[in-house]
Protein backbone atom coordinates (compact mmCIF):
# COMPACT_ATOMS: atom_id res chain seq x y z
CA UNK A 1 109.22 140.33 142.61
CA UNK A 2 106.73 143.30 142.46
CA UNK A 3 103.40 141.99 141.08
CA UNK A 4 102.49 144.86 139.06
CA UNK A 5 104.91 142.95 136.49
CA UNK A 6 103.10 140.71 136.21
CA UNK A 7 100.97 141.75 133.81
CA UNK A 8 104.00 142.86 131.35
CA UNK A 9 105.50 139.64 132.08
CA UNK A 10 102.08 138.22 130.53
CA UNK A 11 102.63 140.73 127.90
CA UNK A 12 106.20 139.76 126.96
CA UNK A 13 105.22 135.93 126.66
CA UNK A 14 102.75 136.52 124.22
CA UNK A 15 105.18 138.78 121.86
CA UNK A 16 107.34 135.53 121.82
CA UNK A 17 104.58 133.47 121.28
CA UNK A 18 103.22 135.38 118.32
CA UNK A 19 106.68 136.17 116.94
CA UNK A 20 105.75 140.19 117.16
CA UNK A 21 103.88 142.78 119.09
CA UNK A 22 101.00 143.37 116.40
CA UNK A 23 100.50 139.84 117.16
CA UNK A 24 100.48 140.17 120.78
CA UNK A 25 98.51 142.93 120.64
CA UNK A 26 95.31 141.38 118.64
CA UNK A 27 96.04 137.95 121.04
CA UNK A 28 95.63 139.74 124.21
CA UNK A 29 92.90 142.80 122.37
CA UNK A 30 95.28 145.83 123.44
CA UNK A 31 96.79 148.20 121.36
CA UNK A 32 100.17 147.80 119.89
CA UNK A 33 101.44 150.46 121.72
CA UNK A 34 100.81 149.24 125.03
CA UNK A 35 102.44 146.00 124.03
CA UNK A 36 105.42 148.17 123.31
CA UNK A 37 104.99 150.08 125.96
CA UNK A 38 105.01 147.05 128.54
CA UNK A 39 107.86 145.58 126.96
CA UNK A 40 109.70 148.98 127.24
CA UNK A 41 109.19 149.19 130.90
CA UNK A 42 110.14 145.74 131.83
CA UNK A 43 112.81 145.97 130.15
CA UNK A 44 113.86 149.08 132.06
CA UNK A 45 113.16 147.05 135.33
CA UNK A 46 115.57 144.09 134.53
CA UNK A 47 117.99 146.28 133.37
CA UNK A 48 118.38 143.86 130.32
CA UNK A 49 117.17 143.73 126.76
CA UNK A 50 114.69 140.80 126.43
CA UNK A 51 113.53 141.13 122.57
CA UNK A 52 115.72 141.87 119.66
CA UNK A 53 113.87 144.39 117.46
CA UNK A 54 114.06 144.90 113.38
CA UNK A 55 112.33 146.57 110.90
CA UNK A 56 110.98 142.99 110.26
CA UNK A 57 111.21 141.01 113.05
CA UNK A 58 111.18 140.32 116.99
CA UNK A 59 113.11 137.73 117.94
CA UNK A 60 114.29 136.88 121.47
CA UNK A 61 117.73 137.42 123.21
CA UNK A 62 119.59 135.27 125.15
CA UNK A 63 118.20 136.90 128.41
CA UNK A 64 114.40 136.64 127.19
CA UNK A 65 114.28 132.85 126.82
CA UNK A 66 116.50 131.81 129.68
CA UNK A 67 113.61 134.41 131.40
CA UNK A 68 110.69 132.62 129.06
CA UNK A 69 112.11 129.19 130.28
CA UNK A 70 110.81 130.09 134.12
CA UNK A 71 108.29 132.05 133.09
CA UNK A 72 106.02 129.65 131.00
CA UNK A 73 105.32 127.10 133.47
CA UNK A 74 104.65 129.63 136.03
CA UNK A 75 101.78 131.34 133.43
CA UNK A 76 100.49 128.01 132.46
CA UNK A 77 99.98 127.43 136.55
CA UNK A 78 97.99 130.22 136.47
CA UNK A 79 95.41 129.53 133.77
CA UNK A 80 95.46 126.23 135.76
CA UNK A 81 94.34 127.89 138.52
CA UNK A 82 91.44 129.53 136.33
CA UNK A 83 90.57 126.90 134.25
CA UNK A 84 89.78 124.85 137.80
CA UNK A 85 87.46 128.06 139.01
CA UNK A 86 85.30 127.65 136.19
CA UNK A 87 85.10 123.65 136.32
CA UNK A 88 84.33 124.21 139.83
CA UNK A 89 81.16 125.35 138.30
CA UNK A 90 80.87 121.78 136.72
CA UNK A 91 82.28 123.78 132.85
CA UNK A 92 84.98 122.84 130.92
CA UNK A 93 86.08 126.44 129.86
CA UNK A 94 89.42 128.13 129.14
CA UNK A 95 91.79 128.00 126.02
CA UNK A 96 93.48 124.72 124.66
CA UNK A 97 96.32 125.56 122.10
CA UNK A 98 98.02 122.51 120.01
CA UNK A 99 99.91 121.89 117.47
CA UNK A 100 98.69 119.49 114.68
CA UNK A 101 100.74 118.34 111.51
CA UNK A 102 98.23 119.17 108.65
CA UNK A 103 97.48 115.32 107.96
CA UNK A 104 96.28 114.61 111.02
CA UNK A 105 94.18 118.65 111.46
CA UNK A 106 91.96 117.09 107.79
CA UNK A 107 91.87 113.31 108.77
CA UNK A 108 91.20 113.41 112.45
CA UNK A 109 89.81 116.51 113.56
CA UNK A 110 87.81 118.26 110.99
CA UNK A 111 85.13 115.89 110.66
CA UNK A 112 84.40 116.07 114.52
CA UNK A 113 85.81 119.95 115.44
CA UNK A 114 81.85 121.19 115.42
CA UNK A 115 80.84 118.33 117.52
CA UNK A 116 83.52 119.35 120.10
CA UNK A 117 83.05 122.58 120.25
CA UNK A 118 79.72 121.96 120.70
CA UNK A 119 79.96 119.41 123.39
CA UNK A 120 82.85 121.70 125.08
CA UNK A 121 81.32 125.60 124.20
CA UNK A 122 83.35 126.72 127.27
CA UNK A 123 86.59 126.04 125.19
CA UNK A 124 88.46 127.89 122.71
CA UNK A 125 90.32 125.36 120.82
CA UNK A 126 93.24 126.72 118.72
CA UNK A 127 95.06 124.22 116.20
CA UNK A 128 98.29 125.55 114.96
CA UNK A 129 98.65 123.73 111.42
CA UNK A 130 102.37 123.44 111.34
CA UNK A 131 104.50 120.20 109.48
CA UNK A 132 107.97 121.12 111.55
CA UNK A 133 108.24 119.52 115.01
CA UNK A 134 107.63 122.32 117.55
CA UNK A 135 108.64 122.51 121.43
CA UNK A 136 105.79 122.88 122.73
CA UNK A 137 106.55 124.29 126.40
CA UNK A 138 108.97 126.90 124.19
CA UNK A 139 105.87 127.75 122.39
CA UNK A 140 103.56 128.09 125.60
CA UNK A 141 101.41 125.04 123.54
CA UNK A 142 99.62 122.78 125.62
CA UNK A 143 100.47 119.54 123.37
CA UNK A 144 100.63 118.70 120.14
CA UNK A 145 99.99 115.57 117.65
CA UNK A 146 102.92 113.90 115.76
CA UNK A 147 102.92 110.25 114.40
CA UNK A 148 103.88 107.67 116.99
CA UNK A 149 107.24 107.03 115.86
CA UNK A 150 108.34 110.84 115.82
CA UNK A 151 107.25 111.28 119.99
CA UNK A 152 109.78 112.36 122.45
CA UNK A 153 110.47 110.43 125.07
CA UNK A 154 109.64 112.29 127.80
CA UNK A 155 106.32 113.11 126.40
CA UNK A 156 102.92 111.37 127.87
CA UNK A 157 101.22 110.38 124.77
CA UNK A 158 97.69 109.59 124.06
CA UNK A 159 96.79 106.97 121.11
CA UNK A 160 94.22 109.27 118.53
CA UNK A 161 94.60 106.62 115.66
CA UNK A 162 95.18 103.05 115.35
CA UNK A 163 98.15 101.51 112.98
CA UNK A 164 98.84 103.69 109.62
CA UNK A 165 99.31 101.93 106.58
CA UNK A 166 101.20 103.92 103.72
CA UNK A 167 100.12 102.90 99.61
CA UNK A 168 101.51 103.68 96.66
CA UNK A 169 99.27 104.49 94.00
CA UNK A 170 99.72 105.32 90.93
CA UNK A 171 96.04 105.77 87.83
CA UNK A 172 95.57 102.79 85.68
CA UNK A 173 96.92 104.55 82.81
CA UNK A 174 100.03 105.13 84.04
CA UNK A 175 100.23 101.44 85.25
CA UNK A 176 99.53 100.25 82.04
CA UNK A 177 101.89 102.35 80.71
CA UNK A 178 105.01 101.14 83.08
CA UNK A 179 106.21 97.71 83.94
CA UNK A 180 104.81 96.76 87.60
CA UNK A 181 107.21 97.49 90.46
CA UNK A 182 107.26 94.37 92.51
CA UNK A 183 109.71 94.91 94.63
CA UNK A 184 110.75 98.74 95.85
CA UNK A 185 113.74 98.69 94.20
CA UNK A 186 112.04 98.49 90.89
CA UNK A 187 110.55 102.06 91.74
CA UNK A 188 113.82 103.84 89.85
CA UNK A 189 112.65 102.98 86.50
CA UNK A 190 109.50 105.26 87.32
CA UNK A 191 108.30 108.82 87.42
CA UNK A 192 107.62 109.22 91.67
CA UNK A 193 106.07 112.39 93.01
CA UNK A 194 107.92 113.87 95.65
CA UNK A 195 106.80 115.18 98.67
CA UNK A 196 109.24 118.03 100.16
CA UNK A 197 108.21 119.60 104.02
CA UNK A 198 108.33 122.63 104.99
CA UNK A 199 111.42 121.68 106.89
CA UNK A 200 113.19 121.81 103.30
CA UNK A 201 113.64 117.74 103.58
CA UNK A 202 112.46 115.57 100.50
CA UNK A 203 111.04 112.29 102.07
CA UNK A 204 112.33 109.15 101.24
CA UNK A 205 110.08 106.62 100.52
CA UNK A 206 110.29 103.80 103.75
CA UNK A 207 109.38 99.95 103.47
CA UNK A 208 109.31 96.53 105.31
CA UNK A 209 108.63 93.21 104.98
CA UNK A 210 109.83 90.10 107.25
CA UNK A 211 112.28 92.08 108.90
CA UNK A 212 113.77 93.47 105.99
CA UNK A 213 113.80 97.41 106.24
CA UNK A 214 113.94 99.31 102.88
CA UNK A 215 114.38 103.11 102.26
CA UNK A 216 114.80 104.28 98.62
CA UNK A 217 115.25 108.07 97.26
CA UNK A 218 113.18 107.79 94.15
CA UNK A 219 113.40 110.69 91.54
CA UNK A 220 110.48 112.32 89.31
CA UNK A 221 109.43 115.19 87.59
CA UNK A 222 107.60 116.85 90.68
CA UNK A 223 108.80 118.00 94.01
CA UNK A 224 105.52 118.90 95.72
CA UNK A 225 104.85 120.67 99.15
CA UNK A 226 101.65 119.85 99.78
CA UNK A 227 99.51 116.75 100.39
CA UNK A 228 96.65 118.27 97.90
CA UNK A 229 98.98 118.64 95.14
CA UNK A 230 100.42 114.98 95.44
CA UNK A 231 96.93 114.01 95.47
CA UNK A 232 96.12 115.72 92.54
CA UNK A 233 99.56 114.91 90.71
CA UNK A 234 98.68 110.89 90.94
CA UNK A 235 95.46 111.51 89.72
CA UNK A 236 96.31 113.39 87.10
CA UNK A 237 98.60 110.47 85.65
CA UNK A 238 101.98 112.33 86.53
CA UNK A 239 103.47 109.15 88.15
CA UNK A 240 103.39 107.25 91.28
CA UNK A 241 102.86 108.54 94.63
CA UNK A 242 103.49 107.44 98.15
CA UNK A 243 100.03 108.24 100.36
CA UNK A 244 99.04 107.51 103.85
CA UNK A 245 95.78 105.62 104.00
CA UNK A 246 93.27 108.52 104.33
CA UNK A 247 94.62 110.52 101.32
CA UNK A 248 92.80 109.13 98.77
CA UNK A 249 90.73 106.33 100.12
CA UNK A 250 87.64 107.30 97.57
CA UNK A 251 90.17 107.17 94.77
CA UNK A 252 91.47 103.71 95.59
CA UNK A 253 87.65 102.58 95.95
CA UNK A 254 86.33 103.93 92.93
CA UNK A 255 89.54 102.81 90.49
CA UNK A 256 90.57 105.75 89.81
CA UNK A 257 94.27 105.23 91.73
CA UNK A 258 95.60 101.62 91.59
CA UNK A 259 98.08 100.43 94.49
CA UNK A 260 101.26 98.41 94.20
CA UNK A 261 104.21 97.03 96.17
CA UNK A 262 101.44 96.88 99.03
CA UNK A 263 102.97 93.65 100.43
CA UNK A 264 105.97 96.30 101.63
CA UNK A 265 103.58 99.02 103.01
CA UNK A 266 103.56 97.22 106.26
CA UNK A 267 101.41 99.54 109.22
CA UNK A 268 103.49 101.95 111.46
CA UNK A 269 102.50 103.98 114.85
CA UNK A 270 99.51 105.87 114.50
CA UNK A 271 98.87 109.65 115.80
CA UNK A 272 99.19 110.51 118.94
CA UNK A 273 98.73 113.58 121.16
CA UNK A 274 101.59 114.08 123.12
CA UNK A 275 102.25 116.63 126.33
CA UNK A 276 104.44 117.36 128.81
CA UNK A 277 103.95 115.74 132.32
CA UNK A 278 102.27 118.50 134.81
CA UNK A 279 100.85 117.54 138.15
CA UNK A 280 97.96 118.97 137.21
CA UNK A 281 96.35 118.66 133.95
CA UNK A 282 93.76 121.23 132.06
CA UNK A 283 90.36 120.27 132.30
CA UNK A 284 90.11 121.65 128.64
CA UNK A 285 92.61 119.48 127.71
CA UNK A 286 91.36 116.45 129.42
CA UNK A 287 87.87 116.76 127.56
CA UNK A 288 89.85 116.91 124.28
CA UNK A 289 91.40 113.78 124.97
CA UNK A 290 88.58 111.50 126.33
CA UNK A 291 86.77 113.21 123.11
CA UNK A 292 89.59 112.47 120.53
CA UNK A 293 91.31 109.37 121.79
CA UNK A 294 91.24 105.92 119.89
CA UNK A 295 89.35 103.24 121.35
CA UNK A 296 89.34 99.71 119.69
């Protein structure tokens, strides 16, 4: 291979990555023309069309991701290679890009994302707030963070959370108002707040207890796609809602949101980070997990 491609081979990772060459261009701080421009001529040199090009989009062919498949790993060797200069210097430097459910971006790493960064000032941490499951190595990520029971297997995951316990809450109007559900089944004769993802799937409310496995599609006035709104929908006495234990902890304490059915909210996996197995691991991504992981 001549090296000089090298650089457009760079180039034409970061268009995929970014989903478009203005993208690629502010990513990489060149001008959009030169992204096109690269592209063009290594294009020309394969003798094959790598992106598909509209009006509105850049997607990529057949040929670009069997050539994106190959060319990842070798990139991600490289910043390897770079990221080990600098800790050779005793600093943790380089760029650490994940992917992060939005639950888990609020609860876990907001309250402590200053202290990192300033522990770690050598790293540029990007969090791509995202609810669908991503492929990471596709998406040239370095890992990502996805509840415990959603891993794949051939993922080395690192615990960042202990046990999750779900509640349903509901405000002490509405209780009032409605007969208590004791038993899950009991939830059809109330208003529930759905929660849809952005994966167009309506989630369908899960329970346990001594063995026994329960999953019920309940039905409401509301179809939300947002935690914030559920939130605010319970609250606001528009019916029951199904919460993980962080979402309105101050609520629960002060009375203002009531649980029920909590002897079927039984604890499931926590969040972990998960990434692929390398021989060789990024020191930026190493501090973030000796700074993030769960300890008992």
């Amino acid at each position: 291979m001549e090296r000089s491609r090298l650089p457009q081979l760079a180039v034409f990772a970061s268009v995929a990555a970014c989903g478009g060459f203005r993208g690629a261009a502010k990513e990489l701080g060149i001008a959009p023309s030169a992204v096109s421009h690269a592209i063009s001529s290594l294009e020309q040199a394969l003798g094959v069309r790598l992106l598909a090009r509209t009006t509105r989009s850049v997607t990529v062919t057949e040929e670009g991701a069997l050539l994106l498949k190959r060319l990842r790993p070798a990139l991600g060797e490289i910043d390897l290679a770079f990221d080990a200069v600098k800790e050779a210097n005793n600093r943790v430097a380089g760029n650490l890009r994940l992917s992060v459910p939005p639950f888990a971006a609020h609860w876990l790493l907001a309250p402590r994302l200053a202290a990192f960064s300033a522990a770690y000032p050598g790293v540029t941490l990007e969090l791509r707030v995202e609810e669908p499951f991503n492929d990471i190595v596709a998406a040239g990520l370095d890992a990502g963070m996805r509840l415990g029971e959603s891993l794949e297997p051939d993922m080395i995951a690192v615990p960042l959370s202990g046990p999750i316990h779900a509640n349903i809450v509901g405000t002490p109007a509405y209780l009032d108002a409605h007969p208590l559900p004791l038993h899950p089944r009991d939830l059809v004769a109330h208003r529930c707040i759905r929660r849809r993802f952005a994966s167009g799937q309506v989630y369908r409310w899960e329970f346990e207890k001594d063995g026994e496995e329960i999953v019920i599609d309940v039905n409401g006035p509301l179809v939300l796609g947002d935690d914030g709104l559920v939130i605010a929908a319970a609250l606001g006495g528009a019916g029951l809602a199904f919460l993980l234990q962080h979402m309105a902890q101050d609520a629960i304490a002060d009375g203002r949101l009531r649980c029920v059915l909590e002897d079927w909210c039984a604890p499931f996996p926590g969040v972990y980070l998960y990434y692929p197995s390398r021989r060789q691991m990024r020191p930026a991504l190493r501090a973030f997990i000796d700074f993030f992981r769960f300890t008992t």
